[in-house]
Protein backbone atom coordinates (compact mmCIF):
# COMPACT_ATOMS: atom_id res chain seq x y z
CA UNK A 1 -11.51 1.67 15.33
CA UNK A 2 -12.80 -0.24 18.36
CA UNK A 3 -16.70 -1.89 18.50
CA UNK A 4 -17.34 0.54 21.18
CA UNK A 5 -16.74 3.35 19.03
CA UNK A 6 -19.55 2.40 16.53
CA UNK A 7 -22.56 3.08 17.87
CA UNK A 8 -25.12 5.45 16.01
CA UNK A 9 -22.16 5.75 13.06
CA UNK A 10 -23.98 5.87 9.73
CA UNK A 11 -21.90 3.11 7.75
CA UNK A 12 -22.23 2.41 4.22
CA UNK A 13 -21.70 -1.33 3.16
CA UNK A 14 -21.04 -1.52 -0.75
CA UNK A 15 -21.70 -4.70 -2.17
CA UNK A 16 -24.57 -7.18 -1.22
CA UNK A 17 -22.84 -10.27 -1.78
CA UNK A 18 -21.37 -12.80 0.52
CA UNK A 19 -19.00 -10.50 2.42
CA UNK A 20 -21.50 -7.33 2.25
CA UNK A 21 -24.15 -9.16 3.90
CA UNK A 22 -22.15 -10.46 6.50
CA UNK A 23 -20.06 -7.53 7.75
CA UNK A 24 -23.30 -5.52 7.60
CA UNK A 25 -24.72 -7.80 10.07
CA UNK A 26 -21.99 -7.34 11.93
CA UNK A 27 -21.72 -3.94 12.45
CA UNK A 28 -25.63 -3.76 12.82
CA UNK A 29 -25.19 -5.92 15.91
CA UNK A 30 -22.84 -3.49 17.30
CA UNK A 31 -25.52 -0.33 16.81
CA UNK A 32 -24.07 0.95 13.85
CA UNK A 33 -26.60 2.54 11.70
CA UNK A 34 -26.36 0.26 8.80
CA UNK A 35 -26.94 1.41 4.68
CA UNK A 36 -26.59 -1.37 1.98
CA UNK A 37 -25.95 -0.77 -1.86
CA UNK A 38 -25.19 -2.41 -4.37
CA UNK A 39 -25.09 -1.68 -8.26
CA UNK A 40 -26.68 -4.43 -8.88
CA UNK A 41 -29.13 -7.06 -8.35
CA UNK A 42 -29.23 -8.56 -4.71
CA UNK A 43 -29.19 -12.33 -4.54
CA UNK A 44 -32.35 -13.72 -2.82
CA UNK A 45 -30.93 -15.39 0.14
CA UNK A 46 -29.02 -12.20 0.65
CA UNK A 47 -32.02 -9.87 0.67
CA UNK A 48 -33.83 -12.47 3.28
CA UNK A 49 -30.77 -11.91 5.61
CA UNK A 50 -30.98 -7.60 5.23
CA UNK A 51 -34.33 -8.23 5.77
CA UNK A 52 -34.53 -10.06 8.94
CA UNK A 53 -32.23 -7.72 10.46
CA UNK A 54 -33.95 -4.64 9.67
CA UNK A 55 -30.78 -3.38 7.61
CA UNK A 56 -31.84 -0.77 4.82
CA UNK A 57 -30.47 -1.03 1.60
CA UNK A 58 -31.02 -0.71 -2.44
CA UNK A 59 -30.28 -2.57 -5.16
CA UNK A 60 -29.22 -1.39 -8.93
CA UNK A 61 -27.60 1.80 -8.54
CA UNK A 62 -26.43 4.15 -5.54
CA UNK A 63 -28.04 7.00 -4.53
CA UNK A 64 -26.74 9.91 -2.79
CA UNK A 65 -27.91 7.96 0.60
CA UNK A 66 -24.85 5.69 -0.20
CA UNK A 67 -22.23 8.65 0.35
CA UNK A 68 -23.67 9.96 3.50
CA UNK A 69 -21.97 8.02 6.15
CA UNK A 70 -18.98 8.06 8.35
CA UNK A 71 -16.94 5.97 6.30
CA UNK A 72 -17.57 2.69 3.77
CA UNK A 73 -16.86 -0.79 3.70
CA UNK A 74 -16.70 -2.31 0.46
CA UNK A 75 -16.65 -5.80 -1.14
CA UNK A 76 -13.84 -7.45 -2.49
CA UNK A 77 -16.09 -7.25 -6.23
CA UNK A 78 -16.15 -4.00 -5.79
CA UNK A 79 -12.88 -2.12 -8.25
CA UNK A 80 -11.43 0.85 -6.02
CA UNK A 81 -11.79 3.13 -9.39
CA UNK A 82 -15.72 2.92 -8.46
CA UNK A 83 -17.42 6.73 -8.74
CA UNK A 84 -18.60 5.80 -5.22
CA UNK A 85 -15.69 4.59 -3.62
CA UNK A 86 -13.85 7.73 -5.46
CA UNK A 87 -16.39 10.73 -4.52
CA UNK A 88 -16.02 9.41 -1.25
CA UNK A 89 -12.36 9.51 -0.90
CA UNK A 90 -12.47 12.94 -2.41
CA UNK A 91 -14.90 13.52 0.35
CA UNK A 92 -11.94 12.44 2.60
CA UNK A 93 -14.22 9.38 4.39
CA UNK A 94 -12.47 6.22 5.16
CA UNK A 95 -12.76 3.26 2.79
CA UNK A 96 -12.48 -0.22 4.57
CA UNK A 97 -12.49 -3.60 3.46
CA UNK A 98 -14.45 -6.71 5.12
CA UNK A 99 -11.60 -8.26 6.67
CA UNK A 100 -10.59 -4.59 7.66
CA UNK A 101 -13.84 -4.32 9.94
CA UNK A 102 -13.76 -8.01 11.09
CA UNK A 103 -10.56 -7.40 12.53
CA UNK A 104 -11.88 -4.65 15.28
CA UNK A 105 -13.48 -7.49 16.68
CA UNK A 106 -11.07 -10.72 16.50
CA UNK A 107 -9.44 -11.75 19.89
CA UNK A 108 -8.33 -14.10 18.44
CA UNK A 109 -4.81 -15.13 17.09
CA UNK A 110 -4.87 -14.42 13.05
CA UNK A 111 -2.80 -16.09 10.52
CA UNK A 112 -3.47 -14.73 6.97
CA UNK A 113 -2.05 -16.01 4.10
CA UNK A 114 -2.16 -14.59 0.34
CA UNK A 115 -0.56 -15.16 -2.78
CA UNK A 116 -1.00 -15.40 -6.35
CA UNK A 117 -1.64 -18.98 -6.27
CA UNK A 118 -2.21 -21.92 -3.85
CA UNK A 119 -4.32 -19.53 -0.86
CA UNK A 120 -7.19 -22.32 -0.52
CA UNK A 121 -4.61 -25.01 -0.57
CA UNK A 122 -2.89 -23.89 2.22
CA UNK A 123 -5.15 -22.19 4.31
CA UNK A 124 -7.72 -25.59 4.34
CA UNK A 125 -4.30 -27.62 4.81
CA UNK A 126 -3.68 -25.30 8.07
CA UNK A 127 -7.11 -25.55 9.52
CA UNK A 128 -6.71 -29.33 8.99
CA UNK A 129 -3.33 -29.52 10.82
CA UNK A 130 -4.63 -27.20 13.90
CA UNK A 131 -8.05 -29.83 13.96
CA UNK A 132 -5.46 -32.55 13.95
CA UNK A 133 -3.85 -30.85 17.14
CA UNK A 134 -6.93 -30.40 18.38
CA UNK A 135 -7.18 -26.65 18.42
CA UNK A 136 -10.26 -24.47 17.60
CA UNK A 137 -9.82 -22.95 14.31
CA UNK A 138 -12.10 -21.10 12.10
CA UNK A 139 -11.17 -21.17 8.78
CA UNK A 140 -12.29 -18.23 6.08
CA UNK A 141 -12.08 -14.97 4.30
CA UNK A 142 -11.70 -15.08 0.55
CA UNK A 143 -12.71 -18.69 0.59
CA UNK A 144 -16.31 -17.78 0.64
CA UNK A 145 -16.87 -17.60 4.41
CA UNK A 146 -16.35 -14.25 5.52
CA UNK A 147 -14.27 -12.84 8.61
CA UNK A 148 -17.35 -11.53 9.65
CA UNK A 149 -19.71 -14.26 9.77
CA UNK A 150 -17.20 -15.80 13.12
CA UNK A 151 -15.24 -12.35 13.69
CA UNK A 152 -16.52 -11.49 17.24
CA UNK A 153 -17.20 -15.49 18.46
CA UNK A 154 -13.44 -16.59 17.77
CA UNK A 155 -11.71 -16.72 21.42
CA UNK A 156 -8.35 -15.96 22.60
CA UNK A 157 -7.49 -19.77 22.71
CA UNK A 158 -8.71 -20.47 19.22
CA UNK A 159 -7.05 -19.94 16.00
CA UNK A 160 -8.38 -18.06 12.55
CA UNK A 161 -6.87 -18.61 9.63
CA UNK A 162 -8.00 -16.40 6.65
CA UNK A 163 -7.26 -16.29 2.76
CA UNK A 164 -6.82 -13.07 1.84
CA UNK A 165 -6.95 -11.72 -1.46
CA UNK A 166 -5.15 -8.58 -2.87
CA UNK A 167 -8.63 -7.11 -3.24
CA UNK A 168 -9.53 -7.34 0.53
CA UNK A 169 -5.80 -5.52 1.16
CA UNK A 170 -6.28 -2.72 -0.67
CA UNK A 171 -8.17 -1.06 1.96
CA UNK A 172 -7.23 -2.07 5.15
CA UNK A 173 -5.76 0.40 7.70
CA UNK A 174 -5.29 -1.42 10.99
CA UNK A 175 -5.27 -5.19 10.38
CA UNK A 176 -2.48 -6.90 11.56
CA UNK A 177 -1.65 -10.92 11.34
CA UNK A 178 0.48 -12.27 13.98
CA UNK A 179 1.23 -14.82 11.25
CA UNK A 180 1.27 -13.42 7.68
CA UNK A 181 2.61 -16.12 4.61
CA UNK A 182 3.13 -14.60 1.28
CA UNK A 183 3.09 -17.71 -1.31
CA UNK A 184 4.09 -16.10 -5.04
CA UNK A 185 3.47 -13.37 -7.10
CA UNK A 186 2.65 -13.32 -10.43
CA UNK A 187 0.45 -11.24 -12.93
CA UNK A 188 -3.10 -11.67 -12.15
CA UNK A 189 -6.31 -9.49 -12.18
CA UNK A 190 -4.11 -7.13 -14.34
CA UNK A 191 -7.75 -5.59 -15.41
CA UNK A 192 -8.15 -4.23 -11.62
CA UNK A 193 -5.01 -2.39 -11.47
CA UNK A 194 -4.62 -1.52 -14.64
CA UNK A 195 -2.26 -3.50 -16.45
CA UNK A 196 0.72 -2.49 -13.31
CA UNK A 197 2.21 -5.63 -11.88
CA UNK A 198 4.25 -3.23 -9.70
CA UNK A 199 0.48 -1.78 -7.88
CA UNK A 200 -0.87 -5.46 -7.56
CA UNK A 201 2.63 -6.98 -5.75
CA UNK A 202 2.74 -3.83 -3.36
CA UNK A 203 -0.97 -4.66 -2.80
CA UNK A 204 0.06 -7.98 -2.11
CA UNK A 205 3.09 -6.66 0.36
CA UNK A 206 0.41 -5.09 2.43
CA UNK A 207 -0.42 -7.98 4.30
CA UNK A 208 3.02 -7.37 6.93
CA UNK A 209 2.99 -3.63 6.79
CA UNK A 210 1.25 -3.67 10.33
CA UNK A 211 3.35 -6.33 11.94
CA UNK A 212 5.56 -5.86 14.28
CA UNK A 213 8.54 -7.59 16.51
CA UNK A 214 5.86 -9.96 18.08
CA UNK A 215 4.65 -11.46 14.49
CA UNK A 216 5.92 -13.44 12.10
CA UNK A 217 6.44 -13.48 8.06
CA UNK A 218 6.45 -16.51 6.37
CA UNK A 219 7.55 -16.30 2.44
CA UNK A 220 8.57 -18.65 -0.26
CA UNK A 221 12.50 -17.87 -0.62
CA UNK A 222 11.89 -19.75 -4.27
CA UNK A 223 9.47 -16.71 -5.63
CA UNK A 224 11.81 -14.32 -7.12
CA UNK A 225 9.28 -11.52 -6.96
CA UNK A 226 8.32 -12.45 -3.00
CA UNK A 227 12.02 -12.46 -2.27
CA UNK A 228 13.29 -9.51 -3.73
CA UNK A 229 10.19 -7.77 -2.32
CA UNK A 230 10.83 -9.51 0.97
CA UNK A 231 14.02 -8.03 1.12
CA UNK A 232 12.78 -4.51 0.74
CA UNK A 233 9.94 -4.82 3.02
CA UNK A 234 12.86 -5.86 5.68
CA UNK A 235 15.00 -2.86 4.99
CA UNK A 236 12.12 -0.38 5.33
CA UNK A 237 11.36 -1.53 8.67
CA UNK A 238 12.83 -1.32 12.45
CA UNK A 239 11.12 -2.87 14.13
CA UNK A 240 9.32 -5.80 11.44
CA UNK A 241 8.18 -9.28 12.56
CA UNK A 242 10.54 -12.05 12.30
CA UNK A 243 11.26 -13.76 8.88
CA UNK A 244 10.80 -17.46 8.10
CA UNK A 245 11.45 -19.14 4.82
CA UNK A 246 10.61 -22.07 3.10
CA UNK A 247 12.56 -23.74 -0.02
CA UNK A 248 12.41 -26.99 -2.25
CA UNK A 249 15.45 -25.64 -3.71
CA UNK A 250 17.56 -25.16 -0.94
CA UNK A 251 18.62 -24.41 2.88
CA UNK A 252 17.56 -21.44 4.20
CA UNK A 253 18.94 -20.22 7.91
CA UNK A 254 15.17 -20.47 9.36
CA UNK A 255 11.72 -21.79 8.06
CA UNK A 256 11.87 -25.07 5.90
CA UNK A 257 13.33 -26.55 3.12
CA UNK A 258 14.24 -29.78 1.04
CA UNK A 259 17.01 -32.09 1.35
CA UNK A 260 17.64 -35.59 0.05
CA UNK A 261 14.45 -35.42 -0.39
CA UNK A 262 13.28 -35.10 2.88
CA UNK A 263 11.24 -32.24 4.41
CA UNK A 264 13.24 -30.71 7.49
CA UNK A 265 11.91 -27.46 9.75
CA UNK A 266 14.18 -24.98 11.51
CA UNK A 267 12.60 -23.00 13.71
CA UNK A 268 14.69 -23.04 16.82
CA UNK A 269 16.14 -26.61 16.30
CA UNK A 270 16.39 -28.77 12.93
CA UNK A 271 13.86 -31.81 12.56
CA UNK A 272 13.41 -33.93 9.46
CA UNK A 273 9.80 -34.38 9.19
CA UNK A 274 9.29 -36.54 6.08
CA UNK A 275 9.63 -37.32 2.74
CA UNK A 276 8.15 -35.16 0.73
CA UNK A 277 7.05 -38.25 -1.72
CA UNK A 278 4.69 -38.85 1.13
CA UNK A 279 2.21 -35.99 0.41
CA UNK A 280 -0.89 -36.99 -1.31
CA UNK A 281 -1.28 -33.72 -2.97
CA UNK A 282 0.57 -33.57 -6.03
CA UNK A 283 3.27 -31.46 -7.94
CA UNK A 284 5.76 -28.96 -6.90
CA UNK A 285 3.83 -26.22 -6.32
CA UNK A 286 1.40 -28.37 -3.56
CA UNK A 287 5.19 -29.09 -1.86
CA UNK A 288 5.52 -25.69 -1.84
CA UNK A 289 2.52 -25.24 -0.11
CA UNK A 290 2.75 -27.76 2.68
CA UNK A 291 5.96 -26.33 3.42
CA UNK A 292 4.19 -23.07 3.74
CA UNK A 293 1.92 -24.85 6.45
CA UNK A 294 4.34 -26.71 8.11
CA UNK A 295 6.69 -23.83 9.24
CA UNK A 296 3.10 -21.65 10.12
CA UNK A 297 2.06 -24.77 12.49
CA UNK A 298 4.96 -25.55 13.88
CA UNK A 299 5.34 -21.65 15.07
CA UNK A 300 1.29 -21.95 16.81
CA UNK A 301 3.08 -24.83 18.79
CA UNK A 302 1.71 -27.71 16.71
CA UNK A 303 4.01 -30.78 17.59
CA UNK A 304 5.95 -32.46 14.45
CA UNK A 305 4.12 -35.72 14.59
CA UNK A 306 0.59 -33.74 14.55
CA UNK A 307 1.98 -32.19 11.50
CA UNK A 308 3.41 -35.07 10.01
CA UNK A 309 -0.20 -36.95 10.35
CA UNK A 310 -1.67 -33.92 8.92
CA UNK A 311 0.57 -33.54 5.95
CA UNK A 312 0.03 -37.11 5.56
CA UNK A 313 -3.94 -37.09 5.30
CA UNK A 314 -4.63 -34.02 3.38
CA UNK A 315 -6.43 -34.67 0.29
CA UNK A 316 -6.28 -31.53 -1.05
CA UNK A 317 -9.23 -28.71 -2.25
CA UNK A 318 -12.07 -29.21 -5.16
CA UNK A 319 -11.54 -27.84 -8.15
CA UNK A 320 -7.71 -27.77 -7.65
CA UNK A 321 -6.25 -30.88 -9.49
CA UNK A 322 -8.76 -32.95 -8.41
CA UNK A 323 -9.17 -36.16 -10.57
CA UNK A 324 -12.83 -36.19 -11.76
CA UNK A 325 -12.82 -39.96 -13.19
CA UNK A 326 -10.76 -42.26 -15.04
CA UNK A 327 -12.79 -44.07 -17.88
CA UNK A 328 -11.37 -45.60 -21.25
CA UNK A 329 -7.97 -45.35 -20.50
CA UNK A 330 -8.18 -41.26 -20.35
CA UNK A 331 -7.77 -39.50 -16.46
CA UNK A 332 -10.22 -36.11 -16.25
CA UNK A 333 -9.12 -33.37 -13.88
CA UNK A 334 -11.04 -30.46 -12.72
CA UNK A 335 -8.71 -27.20 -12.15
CA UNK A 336 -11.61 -24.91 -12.33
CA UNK A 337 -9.81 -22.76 -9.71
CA UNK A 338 -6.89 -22.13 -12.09
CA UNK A 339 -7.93 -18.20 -12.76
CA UNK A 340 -4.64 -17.18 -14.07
CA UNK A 341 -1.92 -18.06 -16.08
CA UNK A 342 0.52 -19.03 -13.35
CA UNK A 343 -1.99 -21.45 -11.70
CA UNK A 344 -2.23 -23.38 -15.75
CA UNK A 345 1.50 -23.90 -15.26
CA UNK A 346 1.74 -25.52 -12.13
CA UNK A 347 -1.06 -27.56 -13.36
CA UNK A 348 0.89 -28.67 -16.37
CA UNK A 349 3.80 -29.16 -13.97
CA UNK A 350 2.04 -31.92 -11.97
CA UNK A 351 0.77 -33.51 -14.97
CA UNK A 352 3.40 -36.52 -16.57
CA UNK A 353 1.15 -37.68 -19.49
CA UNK A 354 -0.10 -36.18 -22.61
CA UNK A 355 -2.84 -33.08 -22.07
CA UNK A 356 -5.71 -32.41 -23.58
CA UNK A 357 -6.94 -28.95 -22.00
CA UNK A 358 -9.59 -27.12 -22.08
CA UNK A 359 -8.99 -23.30 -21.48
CA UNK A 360 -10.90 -19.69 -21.48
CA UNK A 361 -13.03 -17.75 -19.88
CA UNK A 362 -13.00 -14.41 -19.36
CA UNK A 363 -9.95 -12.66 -19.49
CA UNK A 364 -8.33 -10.70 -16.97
CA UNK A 365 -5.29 -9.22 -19.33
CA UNK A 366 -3.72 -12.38 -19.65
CA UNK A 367 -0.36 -12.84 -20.81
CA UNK A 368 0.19 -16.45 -21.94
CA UNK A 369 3.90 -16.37 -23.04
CA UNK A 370 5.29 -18.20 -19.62
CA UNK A 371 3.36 -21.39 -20.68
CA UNK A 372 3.77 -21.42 -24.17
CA UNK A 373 7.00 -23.76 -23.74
CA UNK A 374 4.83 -26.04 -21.46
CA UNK A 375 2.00 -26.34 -23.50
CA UNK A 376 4.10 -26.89 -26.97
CA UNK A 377 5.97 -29.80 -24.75
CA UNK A 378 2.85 -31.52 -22.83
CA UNK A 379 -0.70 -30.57 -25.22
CA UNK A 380 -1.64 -32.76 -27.56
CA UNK A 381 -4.75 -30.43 -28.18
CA UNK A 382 -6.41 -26.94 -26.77
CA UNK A 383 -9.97 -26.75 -26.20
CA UNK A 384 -11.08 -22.78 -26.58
CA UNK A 385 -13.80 -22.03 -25.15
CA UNK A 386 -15.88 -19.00 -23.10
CA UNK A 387 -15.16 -14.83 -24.10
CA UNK A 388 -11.24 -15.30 -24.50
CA UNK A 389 -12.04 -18.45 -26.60
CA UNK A 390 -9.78 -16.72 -29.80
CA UNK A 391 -7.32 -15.28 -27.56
CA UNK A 392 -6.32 -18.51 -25.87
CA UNK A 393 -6.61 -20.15 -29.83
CA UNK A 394 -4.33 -17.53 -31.34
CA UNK A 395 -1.99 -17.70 -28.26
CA UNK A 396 -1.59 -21.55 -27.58
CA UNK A 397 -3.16 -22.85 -30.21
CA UNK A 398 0.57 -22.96 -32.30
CA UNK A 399 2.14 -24.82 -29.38
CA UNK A 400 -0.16 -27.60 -29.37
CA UNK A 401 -0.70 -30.19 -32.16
CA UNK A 402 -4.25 -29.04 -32.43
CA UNK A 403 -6.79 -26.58 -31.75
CA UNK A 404 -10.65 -26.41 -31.41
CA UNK A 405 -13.21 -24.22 -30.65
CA UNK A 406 -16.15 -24.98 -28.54
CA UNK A 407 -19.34 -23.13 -28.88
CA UNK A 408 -20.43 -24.24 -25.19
CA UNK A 409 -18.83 -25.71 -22.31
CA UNK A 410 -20.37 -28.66 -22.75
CA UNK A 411 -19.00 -29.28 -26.35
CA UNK A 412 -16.19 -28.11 -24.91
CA UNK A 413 -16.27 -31.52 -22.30
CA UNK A 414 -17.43 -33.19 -25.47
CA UNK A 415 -14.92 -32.04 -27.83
CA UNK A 416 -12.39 -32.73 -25.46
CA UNK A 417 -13.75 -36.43 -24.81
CA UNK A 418 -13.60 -37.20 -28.56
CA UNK A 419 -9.27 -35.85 -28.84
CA UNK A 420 -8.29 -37.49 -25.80
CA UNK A 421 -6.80 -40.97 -26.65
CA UNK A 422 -5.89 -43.17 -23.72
CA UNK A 423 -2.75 -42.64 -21.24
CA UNK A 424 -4.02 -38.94 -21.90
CA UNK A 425 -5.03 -36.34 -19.64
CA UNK A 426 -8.01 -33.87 -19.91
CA UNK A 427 -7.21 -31.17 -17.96
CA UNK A 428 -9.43 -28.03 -17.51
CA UNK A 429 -7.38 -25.40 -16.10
CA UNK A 430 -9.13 -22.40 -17.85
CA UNK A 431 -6.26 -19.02 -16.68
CA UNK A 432 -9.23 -17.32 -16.91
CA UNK A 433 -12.05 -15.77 -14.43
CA UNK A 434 -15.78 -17.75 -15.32
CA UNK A 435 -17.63 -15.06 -14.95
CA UNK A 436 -18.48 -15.27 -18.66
CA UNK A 437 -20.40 -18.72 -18.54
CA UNK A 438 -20.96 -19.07 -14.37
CA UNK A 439 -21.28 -16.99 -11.09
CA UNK A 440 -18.11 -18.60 -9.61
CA UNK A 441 -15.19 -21.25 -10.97
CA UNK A 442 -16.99 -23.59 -8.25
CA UNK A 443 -20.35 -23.80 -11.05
CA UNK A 444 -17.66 -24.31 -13.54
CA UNK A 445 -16.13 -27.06 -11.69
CA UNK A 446 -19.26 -29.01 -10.97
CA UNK A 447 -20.64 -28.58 -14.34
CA UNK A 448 -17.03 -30.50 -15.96
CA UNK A 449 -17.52 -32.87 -12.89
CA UNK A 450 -21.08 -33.67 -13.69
CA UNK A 451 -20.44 -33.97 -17.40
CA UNK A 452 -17.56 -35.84 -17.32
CA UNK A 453 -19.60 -38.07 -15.45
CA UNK A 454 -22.17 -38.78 -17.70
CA UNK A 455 -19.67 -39.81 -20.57
């Protein structure tokens, strides 16, 4: 759909969140006749924002107001199996998605990148590297600035880079990156698509399905499940974008890879960029993603020293393996962002020294069994604590020399504290969602940073 075609459409925004708000806003500006509603309550700053644009909407339920529109747009929070979203597919009316919308109004180039793991990471490591180059670049999406909120004011000279989440693909129609990088796969949010690995990768795969010759696809040739998928996307397709690759395990014929140590593109010719010792942000699966970045730069034009500087300087995201403090001997990292199981093992992949880590939250049909082998050879001790507190006991508790169980998060800090011995590492990488104890994994992380603190 084009902005011109809006006006005077009734348009039903579900979800009054971040996202919600902003799209709403969005479409309002462009005479759509806006309807918020959300099932719950509506955060403050959020109903000052409706209000001040004159945009109608309720709060803890949805009436039948909420199904009379010319199609929906709904939140990322917001499960497809919803009787809303449902009665209005069986109403046959259109169900988009925030970054779905946002696109009808972009002139600007797009690069979108998803993933299991590693999305922040790379995304804030591209928007630094196009800053470095000096390009305008507007950084967003599933990072907690919406598409929306710079949609329309991004130029045809600038640059948007967006983390997108499998949520945000399952309903888009039209929206098409001319740079799309698919980072790994692995089980997560198993709750949302009801326990089918198979529905959340092909949600996943979405992200290229309206590419074409012009575009690119950027995938990690390491990923078993992104390159077997990869391959299949290829075959279905006549006229797809072109593929790049990237590897720390070997050559591949375009994209970038690892040799001797040594980071080397080829795009059109082959340059060795660095050594990959010189990144500052650690472990394999951070080399992973600033390979990612590098081959997405250098195809926007970005100049291999600009990268190299950029590469170089990154310091990495909060609450990804960011060292907290080192007091008494014992190092205290915050991995609040580790949601899943996958992101705990590259977490205890980067770390060298004995773990102490505190895990749980609430569960999104976790299945611990690909860590178990890391945690019996680099825990000294499991902290349990949040909802899944006796799952993540009974599942890694035997692997480690000890378990405990914390009736707070702040005994769990405590707890934690009194176990570690020095040369050790508390690590809080939790595999779980914190919606059980905070409203985001961001609260979670300042909370650990702030109490680890005060020790």
């Amino acid at each position: 759909m084009t902005p011109g075609k809006l006006r005077g459409k009734n348009v039903t925004v579900v979800g009054a969140a971040r996202s919600g708000t902003a799209v709403a806003r969005l479409l309002h500006a462009h005479g759509a006749n806006v309807f918020v509603t959300d099932a719950g309550l509506i955060e403050p700053a959020f109903l000052t924002a409706l209000n001040e644009e004159g945009i109608a909407f309720e709060a803890g339920g949805h009436s039948d107001r909420a199904a009379d529109a010319h199609f929906l747009v709904t939140s990322p929070g917001v499960p497809s199996s919803a009787p809303l979203l449902q009665r209005a597919a069986g109403a046959g009316l259109s169900v988009y998605s925030e970054i779905e919308v946002a696109s009808w109004f972009c002139r600007a180039p797009v690069l979108a990148v998803t993933g299991t793991n590693g999305k922040t990471t790379t995304v804030r490591l591209l928007g630094h590297l196009f800053r470095q180059a000096g390009r305008k670049t507007f950084v967003g999406g599933n990072t907690g600035y919406p598409f929306s909120n710079f949609a329309a004011t991004a130029g045809p000279q600038d640059l948007v880079v967006l983390e997108v989440s499998s949520f945000q693909l399952d309903h888009i129609a039209a929206f098409r990156p001319w740079i799309a990088v698919m980072l790994n796969i692995a089980p997560d949010h198993m709750d949302r698509y009801d326990h089918d690995f198979d529905a959340y990768a092909r949600s996943k795969f979405r992200l290229g399905e309206n590419q074409g010759s012009d575009d690119w696809f950027v995938c990690n040739r390491d990923d078993r499940e992104v390159r077997e998928r990869t391959s299949a996307f290829r075959s279905s397709r006549t006229h797809g974008p072109a593929l790049l690759e990237y590897s720390r395990m070997g050559e591949v014929e375009a994209g970038a890879f690892v040799r001797d140590e040594e980071i080397v593109l080829r795009i059109t010719d082959e340059e060795t960029l660095m050594r990959s010792e010189e990144l500052i942000i650690p472990g394999p699966h951070n080399l992973h993603n600033a390979l990612a970045a590098a081959v997405a730069a250098r195809v926007t034009g970005v100049p291999p020293p600009v990268v190299r500087e950029g590469l170089r300087t990154f310091l990495g995201v909060p609450h990804r393996m960011e060292l907290v403090r080192e007091t008494g001997g014992v190092r205290y990292v915050n991995d609040s962002k580790a949601t899943n199981v996958h992101a705990v093992r590259y977490a205890l992949e980067s770390v060298d020294d004995p773990v102490v880590l505190i895990a749980g939250g609430r569960d999104k049909g976790n299945d611990y069994g690909p860590i178990k082998p890391l945690v019996k050879q680099k825990v000294r001790a499991v902290i349990a604590v949040g909802e899944s507190a006796g799952k993540v006991a009974e599942e890694l508790g035997p692997e480690a020399g000890c378990t405990m169980m914390a009736g707070s998060f702040e005994d769990a800090v405590h707890q934690a504290s009194m176990a570690a011995e020095a040369g050790d590492v508390v690590l809080l990488s939790p595999a779980c969602a914190s919606f059980d104890m905070f409203r985001s994994y961001e609260e979670r992380g300042d909370l650990f940073r702030n109490l680890v603190n005060e020790l």
